[in-house]
N, C-alpha and C. Protein backbone atom coordinates (compact mmCIF):
# COMPACT_ATOMS: atom_id res chain seq x y z
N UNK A 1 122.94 -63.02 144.30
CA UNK A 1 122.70 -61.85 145.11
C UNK A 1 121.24 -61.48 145.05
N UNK A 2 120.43 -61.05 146.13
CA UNK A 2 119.73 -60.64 145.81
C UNK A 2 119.68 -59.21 145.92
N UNK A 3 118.90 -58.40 145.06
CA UNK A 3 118.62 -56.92 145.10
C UNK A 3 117.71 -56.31 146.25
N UNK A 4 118.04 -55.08 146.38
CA UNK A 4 117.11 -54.43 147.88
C UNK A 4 115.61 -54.44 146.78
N UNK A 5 114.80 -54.80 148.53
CA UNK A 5 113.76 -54.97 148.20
C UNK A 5 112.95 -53.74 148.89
N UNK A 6 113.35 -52.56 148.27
CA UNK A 6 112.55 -51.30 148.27
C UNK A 6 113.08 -50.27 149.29
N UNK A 7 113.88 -51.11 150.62
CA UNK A 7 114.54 -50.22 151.20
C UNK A 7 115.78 -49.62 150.71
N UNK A 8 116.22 -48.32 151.49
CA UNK A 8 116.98 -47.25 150.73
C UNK A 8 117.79 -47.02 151.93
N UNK A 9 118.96 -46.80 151.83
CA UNK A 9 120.25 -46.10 152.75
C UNK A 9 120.43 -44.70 152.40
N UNK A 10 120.66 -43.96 153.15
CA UNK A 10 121.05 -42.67 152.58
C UNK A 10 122.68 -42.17 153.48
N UNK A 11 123.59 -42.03 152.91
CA UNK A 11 124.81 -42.25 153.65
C UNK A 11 125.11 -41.12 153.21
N UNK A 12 125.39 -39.81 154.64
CA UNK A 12 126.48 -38.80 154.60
C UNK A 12 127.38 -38.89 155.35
N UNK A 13 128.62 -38.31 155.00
CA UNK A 13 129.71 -38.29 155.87
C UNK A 13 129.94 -36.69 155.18
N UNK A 14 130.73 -36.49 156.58
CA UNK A 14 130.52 -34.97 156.88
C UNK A 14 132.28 -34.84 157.64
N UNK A 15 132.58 -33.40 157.48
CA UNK A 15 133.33 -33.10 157.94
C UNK A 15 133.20 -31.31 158.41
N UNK A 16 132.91 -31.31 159.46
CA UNK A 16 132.71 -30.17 160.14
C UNK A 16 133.80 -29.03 159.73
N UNK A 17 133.54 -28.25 159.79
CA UNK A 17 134.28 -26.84 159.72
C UNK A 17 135.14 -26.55 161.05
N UNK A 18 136.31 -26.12 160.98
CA UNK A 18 136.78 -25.58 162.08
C UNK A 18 136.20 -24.35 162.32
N UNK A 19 136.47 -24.72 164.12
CA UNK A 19 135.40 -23.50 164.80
C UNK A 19 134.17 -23.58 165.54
N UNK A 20 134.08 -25.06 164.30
CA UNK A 20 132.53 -25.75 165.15
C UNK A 20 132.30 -26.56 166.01
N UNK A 21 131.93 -26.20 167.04
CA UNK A 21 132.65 -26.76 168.97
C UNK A 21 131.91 -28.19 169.34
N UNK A 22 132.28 -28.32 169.55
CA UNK A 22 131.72 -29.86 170.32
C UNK A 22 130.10 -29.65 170.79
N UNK A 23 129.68 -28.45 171.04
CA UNK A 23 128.26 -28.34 171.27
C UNK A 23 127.41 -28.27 170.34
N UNK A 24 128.14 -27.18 169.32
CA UNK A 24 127.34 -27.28 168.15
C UNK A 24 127.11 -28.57 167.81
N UNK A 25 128.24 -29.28 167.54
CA UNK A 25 128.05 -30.61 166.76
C UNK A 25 126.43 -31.26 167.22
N UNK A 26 127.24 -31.55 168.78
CA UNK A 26 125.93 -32.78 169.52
C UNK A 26 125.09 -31.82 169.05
N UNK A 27 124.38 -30.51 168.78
CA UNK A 27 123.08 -30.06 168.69
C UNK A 27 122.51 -30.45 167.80
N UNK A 28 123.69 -30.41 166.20
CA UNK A 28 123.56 -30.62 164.87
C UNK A 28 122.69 -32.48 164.91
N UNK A 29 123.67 -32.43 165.67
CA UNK A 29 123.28 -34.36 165.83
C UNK A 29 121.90 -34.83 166.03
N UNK A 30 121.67 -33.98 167.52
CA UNK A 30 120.29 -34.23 167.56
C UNK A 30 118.86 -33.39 166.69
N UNK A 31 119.33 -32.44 165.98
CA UNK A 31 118.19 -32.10 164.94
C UNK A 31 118.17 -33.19 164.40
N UNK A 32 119.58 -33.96 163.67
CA UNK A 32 119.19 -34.55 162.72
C UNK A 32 118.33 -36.03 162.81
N UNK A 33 118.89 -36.63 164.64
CA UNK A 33 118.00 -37.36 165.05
C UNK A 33 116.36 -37.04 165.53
N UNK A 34 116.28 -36.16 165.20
CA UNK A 34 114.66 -35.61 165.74
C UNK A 34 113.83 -35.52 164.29
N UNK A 35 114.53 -35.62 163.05
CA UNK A 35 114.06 -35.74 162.12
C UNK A 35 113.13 -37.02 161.73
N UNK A 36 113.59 -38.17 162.65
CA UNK A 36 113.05 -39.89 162.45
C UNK A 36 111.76 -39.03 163.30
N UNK A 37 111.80 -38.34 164.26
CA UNK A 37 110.09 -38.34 164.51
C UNK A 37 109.32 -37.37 164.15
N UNK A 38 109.94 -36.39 163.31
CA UNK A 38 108.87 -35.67 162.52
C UNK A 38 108.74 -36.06 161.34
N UNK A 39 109.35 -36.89 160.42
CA UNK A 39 109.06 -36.99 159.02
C UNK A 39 109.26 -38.53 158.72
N UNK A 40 107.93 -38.78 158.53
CA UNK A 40 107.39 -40.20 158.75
C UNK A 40 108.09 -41.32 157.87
N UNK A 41 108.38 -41.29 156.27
CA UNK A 41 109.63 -41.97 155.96
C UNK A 41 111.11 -42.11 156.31
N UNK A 42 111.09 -41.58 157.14
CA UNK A 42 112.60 -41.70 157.44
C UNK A 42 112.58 -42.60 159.00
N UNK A 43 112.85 -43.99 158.86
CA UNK A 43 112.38 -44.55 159.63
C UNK A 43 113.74 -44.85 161.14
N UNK A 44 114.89 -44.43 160.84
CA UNK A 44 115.62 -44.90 161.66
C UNK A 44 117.11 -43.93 160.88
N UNK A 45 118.16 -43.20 162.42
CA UNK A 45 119.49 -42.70 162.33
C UNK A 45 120.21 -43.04 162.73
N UNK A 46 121.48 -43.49 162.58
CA UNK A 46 122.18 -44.13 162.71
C UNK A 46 123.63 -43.31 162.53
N UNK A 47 124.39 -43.26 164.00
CA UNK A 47 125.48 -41.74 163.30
C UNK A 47 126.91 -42.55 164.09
N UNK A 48 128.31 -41.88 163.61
CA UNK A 48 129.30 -42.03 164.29
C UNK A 48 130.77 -41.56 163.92
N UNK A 49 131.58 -41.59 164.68
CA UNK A 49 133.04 -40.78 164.04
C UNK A 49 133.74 -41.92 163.75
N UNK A 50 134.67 -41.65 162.85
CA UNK A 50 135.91 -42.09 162.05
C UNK A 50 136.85 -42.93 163.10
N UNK A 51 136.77 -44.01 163.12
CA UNK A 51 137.57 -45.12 163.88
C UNK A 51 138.63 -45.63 163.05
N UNK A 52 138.33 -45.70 161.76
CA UNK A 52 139.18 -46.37 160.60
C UNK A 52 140.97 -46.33 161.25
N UNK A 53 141.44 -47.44 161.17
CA UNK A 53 143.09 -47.21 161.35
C UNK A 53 143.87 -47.01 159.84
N UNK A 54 143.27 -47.47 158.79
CA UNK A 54 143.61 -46.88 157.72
C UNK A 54 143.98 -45.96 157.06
N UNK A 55 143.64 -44.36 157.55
CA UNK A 55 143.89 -43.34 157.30
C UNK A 55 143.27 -43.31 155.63
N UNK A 56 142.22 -43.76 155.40
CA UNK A 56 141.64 -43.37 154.17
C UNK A 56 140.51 -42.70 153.82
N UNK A 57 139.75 -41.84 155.16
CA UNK A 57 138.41 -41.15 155.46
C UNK A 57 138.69 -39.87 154.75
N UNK A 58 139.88 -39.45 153.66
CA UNK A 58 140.03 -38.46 152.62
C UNK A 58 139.37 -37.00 154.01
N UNK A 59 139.41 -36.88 155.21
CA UNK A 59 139.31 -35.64 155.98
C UNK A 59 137.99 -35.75 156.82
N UNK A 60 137.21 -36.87 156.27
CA UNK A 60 135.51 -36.94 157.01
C UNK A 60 135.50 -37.74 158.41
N UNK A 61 134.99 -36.80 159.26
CA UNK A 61 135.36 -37.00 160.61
C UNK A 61 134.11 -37.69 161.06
N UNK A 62 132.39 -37.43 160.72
CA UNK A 62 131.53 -38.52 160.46
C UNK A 62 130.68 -38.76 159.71
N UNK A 63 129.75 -39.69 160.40
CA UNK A 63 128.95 -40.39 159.60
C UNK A 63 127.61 -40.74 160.08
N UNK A 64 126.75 -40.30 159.32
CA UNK A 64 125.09 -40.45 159.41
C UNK A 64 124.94 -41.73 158.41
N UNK A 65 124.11 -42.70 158.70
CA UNK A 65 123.01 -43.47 158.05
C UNK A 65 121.76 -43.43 158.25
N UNK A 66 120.68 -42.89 157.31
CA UNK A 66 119.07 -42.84 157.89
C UNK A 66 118.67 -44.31 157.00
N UNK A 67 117.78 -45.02 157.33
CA UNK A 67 116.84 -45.69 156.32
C UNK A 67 115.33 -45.67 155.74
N UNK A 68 114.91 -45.16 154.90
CA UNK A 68 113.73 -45.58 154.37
C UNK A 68 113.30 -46.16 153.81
N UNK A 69 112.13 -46.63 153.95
CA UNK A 69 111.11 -47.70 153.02
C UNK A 69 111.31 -48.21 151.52
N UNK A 70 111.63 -46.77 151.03
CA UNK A 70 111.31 -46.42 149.45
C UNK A 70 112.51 -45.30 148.79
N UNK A 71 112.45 -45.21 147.63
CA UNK A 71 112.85 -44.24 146.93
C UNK A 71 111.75 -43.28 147.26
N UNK A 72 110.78 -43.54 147.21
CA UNK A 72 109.87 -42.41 147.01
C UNK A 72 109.82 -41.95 148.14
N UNK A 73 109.85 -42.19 149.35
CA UNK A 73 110.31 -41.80 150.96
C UNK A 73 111.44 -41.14 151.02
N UNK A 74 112.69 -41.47 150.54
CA UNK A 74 113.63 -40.94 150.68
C UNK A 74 113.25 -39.25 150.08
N UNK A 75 112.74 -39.22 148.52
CA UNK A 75 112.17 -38.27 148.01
C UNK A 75 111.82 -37.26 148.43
N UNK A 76 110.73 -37.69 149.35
CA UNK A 76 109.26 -37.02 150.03
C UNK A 76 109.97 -36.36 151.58
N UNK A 77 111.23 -37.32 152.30
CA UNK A 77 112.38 -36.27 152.91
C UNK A 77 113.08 -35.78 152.45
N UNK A 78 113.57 -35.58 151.50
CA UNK A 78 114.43 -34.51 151.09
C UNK A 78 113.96 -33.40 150.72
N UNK A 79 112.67 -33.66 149.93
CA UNK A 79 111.96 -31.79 149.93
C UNK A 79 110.96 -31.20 151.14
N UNK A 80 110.79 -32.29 152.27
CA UNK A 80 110.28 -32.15 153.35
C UNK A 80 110.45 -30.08 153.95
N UNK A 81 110.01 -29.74 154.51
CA UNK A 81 110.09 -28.48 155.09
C UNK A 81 111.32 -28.75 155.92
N UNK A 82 110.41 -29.31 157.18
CA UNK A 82 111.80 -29.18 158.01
C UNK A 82 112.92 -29.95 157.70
N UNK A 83 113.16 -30.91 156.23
CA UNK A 83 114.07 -31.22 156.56
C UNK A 83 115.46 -30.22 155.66
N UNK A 84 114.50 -29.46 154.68
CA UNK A 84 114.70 -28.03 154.11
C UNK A 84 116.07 -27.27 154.96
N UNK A 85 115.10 -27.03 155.80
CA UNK A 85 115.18 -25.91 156.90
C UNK A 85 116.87 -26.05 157.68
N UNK A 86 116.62 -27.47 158.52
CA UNK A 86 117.19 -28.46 159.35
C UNK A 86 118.58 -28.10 158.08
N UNK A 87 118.85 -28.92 156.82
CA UNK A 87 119.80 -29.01 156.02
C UNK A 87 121.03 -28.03 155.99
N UNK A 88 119.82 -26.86 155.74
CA UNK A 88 120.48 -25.57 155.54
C UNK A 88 121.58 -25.05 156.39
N UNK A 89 121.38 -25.18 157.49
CA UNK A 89 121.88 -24.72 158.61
C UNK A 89 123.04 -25.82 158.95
N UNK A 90 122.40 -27.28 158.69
CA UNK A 90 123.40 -27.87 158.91
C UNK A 90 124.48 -27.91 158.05
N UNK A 91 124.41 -28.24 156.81
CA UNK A 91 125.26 -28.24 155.53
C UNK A 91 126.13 -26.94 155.71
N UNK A 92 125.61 -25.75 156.17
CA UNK A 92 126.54 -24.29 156.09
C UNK A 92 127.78 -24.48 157.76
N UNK A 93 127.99 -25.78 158.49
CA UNK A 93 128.57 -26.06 159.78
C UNK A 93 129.57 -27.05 159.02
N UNK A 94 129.55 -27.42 157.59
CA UNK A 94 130.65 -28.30 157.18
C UNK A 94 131.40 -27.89 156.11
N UNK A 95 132.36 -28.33 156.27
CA UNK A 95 133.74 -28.16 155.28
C UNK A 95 133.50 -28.76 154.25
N UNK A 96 133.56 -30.30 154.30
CA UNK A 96 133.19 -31.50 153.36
C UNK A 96 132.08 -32.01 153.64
N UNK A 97 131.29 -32.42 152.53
CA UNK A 97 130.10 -33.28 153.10
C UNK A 97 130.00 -34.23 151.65
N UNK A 98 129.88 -35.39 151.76
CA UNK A 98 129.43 -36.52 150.67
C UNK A 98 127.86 -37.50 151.27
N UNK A 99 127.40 -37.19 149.69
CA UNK A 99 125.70 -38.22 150.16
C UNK A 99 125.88 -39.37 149.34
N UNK A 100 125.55 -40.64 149.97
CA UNK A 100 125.34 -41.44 148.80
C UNK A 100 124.25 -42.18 148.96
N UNK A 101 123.28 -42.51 148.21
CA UNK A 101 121.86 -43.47 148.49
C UNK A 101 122.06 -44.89 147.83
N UNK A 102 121.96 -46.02 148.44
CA UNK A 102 121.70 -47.04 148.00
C UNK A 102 120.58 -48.13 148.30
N UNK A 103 120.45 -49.09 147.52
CA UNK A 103 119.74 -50.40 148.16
C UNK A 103 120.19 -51.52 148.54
N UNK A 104 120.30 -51.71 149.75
CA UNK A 104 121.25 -53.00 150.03
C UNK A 104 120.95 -54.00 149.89
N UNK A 105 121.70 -54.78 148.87
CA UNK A 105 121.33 -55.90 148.43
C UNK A 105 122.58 -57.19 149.46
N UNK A 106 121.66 -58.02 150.08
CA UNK A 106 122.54 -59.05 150.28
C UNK A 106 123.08 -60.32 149.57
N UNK A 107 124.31 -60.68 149.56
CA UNK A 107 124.59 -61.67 148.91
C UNK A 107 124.50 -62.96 149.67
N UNK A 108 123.90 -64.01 148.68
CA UNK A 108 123.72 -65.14 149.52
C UNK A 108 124.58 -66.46 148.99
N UNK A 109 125.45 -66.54 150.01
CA UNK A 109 127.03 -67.63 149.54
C UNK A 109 126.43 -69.19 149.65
């Protein structure tokens, strides 16, 4: 296998609050896509809802992936201002929310 070579995933899945309308959402959506062009490590978003036929998404309806460069990028967005700001507001529109950061390492068969 090899180990990630410096790039970082940052994976939330979210589950909105009832109440919170289909407009809110897309709005929520696009702050969070407007974040790749104000805050320069965060290089790419990547979002979508729960398709799974499994019934094992434990209530999380979706899902964000951003990628950056670095740990230290990932860092340098998370105490970012706006992405501060942006969080706040969003995080207080969900019921459930889970983060997880990794480095993707590919395996080579």
């Amino acid at each position: 296998m090899e180990e990630g070579k410096g790039v970082v995933k940052h994976i939330l899945l979210a589950k909105f609050k009832d109440g919170i309308s289909e407009t809110q959402i897309e709005e929520h959506i696009k702050g969070y896509a407007n974040l790749v062009n104000i805050i320069e490590p965060m290089k790419s978003l990547h979002w979508g809802k729960d398709v799974s036929i499994e019934n094992l998404h434990h209530g999380f309806t979706h899902v964000f992936e951003s990628t950056f460069e670095t740990k230290e990028g990932l860092a340098e967005y998370i105490a970012h201002p706006v992405h501060v700001e942006f969080a706040n507001g969003f995080l207080s529109s969900l019921d459930k929310v889970l983060v997880v950061d990794f480095e993707p390492t590919t395996v080579n068969i």
